[in-house]
N, C-alpha and C. Protein backbone atom coordinates (compact mmCIF):
# COMPACT_ATOMS: atom_id res chain seq x y z
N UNK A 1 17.39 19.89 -15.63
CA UNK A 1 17.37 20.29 -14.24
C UNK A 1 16.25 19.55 -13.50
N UNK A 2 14.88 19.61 -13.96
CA UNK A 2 13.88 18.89 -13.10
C UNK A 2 13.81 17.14 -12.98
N UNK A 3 15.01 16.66 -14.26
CA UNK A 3 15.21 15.00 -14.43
C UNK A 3 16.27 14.97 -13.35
N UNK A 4 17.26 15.95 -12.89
CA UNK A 4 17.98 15.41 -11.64
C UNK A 4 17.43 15.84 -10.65
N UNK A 5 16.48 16.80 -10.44
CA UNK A 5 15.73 16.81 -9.38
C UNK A 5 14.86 15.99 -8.66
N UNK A 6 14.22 14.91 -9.62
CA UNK A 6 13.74 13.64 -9.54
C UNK A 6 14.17 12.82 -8.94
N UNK A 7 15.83 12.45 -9.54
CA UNK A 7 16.44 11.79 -9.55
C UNK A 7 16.78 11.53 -7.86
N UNK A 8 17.07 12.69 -7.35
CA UNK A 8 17.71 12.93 -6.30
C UNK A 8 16.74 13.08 -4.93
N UNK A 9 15.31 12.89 -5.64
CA UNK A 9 14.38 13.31 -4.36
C UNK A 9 14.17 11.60 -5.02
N UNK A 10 13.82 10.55 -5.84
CA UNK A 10 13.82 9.35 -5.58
C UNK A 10 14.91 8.44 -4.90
N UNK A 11 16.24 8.88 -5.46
CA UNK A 11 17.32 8.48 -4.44
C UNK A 11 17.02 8.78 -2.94
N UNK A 12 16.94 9.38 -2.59
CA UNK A 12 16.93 10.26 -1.29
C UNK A 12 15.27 8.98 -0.57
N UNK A 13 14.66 8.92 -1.20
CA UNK A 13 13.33 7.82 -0.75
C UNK A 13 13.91 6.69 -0.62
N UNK A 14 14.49 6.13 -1.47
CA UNK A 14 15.25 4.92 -1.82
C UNK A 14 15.93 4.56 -0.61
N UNK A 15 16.84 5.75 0.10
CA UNK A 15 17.73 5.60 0.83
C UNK A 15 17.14 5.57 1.95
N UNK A 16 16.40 6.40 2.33
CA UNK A 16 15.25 6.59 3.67
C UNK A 16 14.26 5.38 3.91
N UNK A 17 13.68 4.82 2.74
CA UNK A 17 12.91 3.60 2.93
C UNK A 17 13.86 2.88 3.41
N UNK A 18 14.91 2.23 2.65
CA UNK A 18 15.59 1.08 2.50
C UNK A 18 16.06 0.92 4.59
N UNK A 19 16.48 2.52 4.63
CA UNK A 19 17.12 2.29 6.49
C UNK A 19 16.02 2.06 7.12
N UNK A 20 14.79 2.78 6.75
CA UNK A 20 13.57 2.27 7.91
C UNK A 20 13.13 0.82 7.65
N UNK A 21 13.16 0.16 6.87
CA UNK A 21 12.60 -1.06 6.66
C UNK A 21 13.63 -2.49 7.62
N UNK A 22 15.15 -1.87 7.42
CA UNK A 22 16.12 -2.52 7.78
C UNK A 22 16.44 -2.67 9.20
N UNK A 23 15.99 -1.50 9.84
CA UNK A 23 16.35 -1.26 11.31
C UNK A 23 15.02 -0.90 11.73
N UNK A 24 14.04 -1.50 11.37
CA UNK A 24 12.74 -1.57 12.08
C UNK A 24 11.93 -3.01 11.70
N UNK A 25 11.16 -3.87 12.93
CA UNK A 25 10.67 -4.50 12.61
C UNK A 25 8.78 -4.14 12.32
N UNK A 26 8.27 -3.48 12.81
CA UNK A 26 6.88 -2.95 12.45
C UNK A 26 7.09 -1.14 12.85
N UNK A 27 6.61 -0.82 11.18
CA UNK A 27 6.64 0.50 10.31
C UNK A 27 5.05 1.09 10.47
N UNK A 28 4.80 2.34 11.29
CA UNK A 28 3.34 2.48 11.43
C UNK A 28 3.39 3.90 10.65
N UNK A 29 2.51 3.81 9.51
CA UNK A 29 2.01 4.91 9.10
C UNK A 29 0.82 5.10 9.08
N UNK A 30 0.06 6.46 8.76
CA UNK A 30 -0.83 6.93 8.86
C UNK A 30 -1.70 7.20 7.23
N UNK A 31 -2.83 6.60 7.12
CA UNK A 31 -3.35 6.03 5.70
C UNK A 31 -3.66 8.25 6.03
N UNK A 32 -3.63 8.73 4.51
CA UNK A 32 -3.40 9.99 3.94
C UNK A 32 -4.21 10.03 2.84
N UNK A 33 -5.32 10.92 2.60
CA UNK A 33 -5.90 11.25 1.36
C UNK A 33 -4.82 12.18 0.72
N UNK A 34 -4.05 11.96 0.15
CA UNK A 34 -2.91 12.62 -0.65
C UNK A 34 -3.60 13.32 -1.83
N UNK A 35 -4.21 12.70 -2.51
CA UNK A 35 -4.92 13.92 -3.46
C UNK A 35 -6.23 14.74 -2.87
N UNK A 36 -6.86 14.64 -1.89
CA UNK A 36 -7.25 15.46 -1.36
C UNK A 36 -6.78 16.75 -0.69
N UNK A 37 -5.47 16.68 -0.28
CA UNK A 37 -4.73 17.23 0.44
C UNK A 37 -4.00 18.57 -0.34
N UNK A 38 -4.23 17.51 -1.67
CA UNK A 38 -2.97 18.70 -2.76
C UNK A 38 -4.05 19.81 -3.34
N UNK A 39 -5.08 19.99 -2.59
CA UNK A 39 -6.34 20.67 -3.46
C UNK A 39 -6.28 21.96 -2.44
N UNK A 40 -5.85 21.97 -0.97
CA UNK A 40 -5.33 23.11 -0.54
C UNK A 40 -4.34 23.79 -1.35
N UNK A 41 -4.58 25.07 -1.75
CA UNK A 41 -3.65 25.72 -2.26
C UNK A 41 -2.38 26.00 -1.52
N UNK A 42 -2.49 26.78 -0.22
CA UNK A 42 -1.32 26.79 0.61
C UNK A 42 -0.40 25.85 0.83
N UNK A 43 -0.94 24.28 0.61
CA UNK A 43 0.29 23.61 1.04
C UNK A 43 0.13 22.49 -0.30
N UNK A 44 -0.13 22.59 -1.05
CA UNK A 44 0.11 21.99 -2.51
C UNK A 44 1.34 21.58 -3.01
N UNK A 45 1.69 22.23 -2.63
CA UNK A 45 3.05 22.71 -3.97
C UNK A 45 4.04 21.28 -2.72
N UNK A 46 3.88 22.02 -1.16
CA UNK A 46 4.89 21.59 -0.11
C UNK A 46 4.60 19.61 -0.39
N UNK A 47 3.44 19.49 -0.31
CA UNK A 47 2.79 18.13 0.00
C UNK A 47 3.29 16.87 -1.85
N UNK A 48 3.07 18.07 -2.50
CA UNK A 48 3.90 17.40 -3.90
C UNK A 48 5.39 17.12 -4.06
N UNK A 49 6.30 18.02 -3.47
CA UNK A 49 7.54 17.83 -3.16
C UNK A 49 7.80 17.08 -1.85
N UNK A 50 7.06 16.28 -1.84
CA UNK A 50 7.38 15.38 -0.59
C UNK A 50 7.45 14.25 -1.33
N UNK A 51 6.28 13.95 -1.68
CA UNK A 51 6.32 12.68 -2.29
C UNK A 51 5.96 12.05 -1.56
N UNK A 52 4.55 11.70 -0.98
CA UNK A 52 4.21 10.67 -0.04
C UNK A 52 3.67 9.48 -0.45
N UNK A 53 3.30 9.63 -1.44
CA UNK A 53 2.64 8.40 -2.01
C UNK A 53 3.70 7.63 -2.47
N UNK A 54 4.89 8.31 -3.44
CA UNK A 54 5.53 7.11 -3.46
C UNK A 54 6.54 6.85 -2.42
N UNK A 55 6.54 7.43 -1.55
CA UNK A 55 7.14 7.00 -0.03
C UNK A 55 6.19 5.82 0.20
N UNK A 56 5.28 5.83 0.36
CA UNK A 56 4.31 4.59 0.96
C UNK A 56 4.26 3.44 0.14
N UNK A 57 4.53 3.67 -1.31
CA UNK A 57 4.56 2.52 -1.99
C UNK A 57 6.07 1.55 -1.95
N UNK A 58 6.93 2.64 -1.61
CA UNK A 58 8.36 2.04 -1.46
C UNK A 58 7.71 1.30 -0.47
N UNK A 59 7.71 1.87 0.96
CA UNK A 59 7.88 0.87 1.74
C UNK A 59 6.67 -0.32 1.90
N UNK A 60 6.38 -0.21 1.39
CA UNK A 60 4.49 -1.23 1.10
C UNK A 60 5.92 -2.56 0.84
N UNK A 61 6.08 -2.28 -0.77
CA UNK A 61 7.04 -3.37 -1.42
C UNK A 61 8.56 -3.47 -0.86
N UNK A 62 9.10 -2.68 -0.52
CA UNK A 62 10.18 -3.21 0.36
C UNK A 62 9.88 -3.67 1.59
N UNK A 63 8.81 -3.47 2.44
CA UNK A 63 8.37 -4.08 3.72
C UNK A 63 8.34 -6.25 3.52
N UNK A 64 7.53 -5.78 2.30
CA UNK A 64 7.30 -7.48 1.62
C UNK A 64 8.71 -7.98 1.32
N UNK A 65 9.77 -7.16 0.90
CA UNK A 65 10.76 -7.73 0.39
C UNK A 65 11.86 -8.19 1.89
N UNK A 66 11.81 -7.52 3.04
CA UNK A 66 12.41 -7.66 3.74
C UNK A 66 12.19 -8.48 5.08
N UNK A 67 10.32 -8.86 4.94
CA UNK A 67 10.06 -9.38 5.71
C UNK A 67 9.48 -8.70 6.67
N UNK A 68 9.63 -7.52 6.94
CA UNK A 68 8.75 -6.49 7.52
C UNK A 68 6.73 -6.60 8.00
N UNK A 69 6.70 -5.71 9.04
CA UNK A 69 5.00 -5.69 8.50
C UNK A 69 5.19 -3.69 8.90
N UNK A 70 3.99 -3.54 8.25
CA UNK A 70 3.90 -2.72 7.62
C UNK A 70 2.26 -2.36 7.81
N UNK A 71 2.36 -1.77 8.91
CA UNK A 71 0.63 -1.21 9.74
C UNK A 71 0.10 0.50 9.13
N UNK A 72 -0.96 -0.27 8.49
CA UNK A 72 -1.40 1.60 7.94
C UNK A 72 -2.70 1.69 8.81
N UNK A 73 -2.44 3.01 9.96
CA UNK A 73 -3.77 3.25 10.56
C UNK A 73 -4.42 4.37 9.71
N UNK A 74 -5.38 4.20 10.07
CA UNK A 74 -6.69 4.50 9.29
C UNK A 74 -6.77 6.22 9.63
N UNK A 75 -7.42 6.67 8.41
CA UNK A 75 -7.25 8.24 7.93
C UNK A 75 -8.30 8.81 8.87
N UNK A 76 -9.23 8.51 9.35
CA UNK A 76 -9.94 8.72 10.57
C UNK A 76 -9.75 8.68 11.80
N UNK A 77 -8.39 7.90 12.13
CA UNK A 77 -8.07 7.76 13.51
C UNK A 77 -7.53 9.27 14.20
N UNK A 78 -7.94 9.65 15.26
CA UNK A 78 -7.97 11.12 15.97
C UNK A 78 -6.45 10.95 16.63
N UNK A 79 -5.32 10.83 15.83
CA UNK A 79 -4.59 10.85 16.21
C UNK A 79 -4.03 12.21 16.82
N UNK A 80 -4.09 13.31 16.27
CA UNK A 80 -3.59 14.91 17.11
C UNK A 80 -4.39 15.21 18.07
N UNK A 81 -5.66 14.91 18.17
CA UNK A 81 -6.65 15.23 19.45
C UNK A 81 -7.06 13.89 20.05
N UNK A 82 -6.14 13.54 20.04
CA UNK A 82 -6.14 12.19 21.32
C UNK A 82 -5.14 12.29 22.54
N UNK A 83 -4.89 12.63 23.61
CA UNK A 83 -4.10 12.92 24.74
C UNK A 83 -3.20 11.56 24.66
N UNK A 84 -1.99 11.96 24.28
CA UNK A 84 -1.92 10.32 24.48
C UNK A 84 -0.71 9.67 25.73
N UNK A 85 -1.08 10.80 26.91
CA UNK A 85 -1.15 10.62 28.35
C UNK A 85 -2.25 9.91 28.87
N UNK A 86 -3.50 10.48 28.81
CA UNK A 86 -4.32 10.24 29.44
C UNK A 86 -5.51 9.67 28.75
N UNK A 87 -5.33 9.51 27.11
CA UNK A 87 -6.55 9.27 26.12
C UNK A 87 -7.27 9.74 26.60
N UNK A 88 -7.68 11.06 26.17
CA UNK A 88 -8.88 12.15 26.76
C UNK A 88 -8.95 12.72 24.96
N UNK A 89 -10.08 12.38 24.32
CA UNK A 89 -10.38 13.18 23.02
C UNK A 89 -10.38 14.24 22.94
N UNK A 90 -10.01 15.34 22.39
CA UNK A 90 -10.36 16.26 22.54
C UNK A 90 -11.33 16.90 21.30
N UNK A 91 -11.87 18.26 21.69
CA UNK A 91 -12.61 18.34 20.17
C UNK A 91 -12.57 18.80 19.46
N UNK A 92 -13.02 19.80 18.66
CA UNK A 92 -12.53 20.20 17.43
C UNK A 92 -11.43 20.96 17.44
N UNK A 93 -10.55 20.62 16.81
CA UNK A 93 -9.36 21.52 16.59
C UNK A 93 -8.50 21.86 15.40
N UNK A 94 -8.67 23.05 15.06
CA UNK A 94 -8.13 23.59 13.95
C UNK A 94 -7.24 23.14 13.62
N UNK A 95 -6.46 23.68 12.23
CA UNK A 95 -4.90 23.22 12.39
C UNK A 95 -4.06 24.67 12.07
N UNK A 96 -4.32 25.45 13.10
CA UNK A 96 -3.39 26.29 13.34
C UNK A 96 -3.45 26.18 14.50
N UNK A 97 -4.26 25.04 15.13
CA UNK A 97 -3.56 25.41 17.11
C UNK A 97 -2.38 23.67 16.70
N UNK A 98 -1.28 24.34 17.15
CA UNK A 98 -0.16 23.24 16.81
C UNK A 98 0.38 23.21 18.38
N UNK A 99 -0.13 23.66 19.50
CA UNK A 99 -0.02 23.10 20.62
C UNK A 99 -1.17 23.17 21.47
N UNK A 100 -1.53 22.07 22.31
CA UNK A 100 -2.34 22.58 23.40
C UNK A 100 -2.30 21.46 24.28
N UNK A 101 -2.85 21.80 25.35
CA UNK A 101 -2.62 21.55 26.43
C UNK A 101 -4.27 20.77 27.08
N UNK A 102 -4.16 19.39 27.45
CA UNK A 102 -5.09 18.45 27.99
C UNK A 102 -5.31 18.85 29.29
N UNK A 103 -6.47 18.38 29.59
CA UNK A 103 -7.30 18.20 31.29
C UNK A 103 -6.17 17.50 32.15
N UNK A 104 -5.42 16.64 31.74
CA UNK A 104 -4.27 16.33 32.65
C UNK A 104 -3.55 16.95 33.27
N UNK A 105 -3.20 17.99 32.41
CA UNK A 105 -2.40 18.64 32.80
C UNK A 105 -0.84 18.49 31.56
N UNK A 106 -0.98 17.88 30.91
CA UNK A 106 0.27 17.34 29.76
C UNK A 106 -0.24 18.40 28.56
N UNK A 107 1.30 19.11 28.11
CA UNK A 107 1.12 19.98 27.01
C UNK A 107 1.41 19.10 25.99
N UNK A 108 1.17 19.08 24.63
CA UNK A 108 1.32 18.71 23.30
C UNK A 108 1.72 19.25 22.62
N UNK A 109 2.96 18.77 21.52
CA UNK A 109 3.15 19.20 20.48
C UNK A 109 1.92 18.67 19.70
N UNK A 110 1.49 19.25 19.04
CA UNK A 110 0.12 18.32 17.69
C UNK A 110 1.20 17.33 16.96
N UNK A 111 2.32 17.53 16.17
CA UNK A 111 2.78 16.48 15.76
C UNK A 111 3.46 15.21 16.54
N UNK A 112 4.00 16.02 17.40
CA UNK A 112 4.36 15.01 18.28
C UNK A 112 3.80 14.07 18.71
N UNK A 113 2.43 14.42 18.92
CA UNK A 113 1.34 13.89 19.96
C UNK A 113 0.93 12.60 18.98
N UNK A 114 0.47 12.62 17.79
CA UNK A 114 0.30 12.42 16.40
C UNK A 114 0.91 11.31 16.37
N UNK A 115 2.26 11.68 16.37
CA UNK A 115 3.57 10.39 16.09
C UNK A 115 3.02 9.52 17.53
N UNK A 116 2.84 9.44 18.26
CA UNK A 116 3.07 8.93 19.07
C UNK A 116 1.72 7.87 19.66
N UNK A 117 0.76 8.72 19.13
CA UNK A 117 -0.71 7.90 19.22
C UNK A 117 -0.89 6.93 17.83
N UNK A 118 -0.06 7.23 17.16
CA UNK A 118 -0.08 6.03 15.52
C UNK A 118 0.72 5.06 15.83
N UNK A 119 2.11 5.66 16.68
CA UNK A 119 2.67 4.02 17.07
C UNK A 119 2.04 3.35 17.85
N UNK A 120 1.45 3.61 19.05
CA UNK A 120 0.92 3.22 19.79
C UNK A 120 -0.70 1.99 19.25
N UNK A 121 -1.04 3.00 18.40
CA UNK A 121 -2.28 2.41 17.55
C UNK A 121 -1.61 1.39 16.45
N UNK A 122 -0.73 1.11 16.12
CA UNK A 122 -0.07 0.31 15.04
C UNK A 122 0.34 -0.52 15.98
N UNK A 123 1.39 -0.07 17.25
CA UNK A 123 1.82 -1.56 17.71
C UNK A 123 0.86 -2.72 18.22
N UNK A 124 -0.25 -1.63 18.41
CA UNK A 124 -1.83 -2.41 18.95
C UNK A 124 -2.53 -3.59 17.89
N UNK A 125 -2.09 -2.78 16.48
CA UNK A 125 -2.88 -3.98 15.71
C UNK A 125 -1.38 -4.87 15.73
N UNK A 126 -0.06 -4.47 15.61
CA UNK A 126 0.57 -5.73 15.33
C UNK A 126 0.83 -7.21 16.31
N UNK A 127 0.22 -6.41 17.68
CA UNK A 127 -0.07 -7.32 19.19
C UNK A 127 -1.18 -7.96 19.04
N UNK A 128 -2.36 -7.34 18.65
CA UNK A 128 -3.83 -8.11 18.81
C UNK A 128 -4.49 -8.30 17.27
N UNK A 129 -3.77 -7.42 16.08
CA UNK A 129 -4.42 -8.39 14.80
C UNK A 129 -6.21 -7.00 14.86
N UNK A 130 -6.20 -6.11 15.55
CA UNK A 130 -7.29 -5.05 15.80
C UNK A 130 -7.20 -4.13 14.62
N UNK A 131 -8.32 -3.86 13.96
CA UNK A 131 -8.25 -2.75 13.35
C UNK A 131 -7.95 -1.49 13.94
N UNK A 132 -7.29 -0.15 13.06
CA UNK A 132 -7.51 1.03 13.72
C UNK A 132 -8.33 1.81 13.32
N UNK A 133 -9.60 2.55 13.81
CA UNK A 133 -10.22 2.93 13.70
C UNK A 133 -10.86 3.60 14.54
N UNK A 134 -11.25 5.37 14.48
CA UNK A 134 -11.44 5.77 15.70
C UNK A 134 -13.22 5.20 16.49
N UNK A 135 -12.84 5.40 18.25
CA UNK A 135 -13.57 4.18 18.56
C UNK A 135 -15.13 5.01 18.76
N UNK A 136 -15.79 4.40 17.79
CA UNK A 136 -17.13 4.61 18.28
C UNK A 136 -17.93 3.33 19.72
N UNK A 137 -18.90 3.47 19.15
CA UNK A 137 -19.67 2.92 20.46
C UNK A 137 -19.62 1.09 19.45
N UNK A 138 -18.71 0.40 20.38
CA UNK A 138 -18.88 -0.93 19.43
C UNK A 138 -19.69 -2.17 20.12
N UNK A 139 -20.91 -2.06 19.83
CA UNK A 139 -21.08 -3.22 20.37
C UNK A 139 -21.16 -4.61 20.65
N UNK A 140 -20.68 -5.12 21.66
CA UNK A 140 -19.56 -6.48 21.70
C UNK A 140 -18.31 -6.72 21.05
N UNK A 141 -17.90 -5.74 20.86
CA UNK A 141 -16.17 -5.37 20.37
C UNK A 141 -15.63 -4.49 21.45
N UNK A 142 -14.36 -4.95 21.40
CA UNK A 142 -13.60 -4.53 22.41
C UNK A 142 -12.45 -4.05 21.13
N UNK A 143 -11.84 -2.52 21.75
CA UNK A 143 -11.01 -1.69 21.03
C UNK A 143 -9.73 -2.56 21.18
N UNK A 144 -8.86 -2.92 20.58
CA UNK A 144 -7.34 -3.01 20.74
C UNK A 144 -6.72 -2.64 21.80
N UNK A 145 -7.23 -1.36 22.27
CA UNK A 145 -6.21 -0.99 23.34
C UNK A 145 -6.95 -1.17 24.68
N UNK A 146 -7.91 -1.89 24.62
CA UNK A 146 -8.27 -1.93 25.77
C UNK A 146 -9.00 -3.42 25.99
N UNK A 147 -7.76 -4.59 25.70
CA UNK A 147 -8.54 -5.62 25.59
C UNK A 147 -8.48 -6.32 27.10
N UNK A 148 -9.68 -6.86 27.20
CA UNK A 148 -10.32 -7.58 28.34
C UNK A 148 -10.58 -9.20 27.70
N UNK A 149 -10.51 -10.17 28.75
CA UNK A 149 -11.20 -11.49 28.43
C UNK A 149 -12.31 -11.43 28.77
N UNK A 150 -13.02 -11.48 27.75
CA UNK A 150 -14.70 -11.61 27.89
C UNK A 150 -15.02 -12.77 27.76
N UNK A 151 -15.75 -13.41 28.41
CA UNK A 151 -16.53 -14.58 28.30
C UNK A 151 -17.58 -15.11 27.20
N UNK A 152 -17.04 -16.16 26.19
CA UNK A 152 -18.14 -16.04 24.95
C UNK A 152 -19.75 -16.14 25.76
N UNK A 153 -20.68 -16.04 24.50
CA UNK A 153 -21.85 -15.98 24.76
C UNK A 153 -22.60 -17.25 25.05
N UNK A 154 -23.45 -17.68 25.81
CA UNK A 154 -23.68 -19.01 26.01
C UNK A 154 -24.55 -18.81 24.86
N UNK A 155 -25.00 -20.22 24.38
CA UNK A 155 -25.86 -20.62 22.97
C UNK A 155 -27.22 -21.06 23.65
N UNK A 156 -27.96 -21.08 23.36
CA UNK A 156 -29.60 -21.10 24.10
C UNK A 156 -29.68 -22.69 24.17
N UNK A 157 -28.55 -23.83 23.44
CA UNK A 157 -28.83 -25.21 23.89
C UNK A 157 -27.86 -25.35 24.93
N UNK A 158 -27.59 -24.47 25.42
CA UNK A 158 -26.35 -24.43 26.54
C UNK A 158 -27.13 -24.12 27.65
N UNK A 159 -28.11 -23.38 27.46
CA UNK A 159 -28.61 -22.55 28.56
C UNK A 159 -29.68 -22.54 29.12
N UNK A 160 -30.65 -24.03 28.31
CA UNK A 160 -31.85 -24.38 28.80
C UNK A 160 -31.48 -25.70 29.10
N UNK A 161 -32.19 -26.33 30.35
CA UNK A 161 -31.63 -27.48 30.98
C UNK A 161 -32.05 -28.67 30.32
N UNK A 162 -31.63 -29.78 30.37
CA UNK A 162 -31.85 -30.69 29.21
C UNK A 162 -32.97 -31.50 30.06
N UNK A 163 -34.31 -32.38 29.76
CA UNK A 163 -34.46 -33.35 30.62
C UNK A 163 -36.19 -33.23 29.86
């Protein structure tokens, strides 16, 4: 019983990778401490019968096989408390508030919101080649999503007069 249960939750990946890889050209997921995760008792059991890890490894190697790219944003990026109307952070938030509502005025699903700030953050690195990473204070880096032409730095034999 648990060898076709396998069977049928790897088929079932097999089949789900294979269509997302095929009918998508850039695949954005969200990098996951997966064994950290399974150490909650409450959702253990749920997060093991998913199978995420080898979801991610399918498509890692079928991404390569198909020609695909294949953007993993980073396990730090504030993707559920990021407005992603108005990019307004928000701050700490549990995870039993699964909706709320921004200074904009725009309500959120949390997952929704989630899905939607990772594509956004993935199509960013597959446009500009940017890491994702949530944005601290960078100095002389400019975030992905907010790129400007900056003017390089003059070099000090540039900038003292010759004579």
């Amino acid at each position: 019983v648990h060898a076709r249960i396998v069977d049928r939750r790897r088929d079932f990946l097999h089949k789900l990778t294979t269509r997302l890889v095929r009918e998508n050209q850039t695949i954005v997921i969200e990098d996951l401490t997966v064994r950290n995760m399974l150490k909650n008792r409450k959702l253990s059991r749920a997060i093991a019968d998913a199978s995420w890890s080898e979801l991610r490894s399918m498509l890692e190697y079928k991404a390569d096989w198909y020609g695909r790219e294949l953007v993993v944003v980073d396990r730090w990026f504030p993707s559920s408390k990021l407005c992603s109307a108005c990019g307004t952070l928000q701050g700490r938030m549990p995870l039993n508030v699964r909706e709320w509502t921004c200074a904009c005025g725009t309500t959120h699903d949390r997952d929704v919101n989630a899905a939607k700030n990772i594509l956004a953050a993935g199509l960013a690195v597959a446009a500009c080649g940017d890491g994702v990473r949530p944005q601290r204070s960078t100095p002389g880096g400019q975030s992905s999503v907010k790129q400007e032409v900056v003017p390089p730095p003059r070099s000090r034999a540039a900038a003292q007069p010759r004579g």
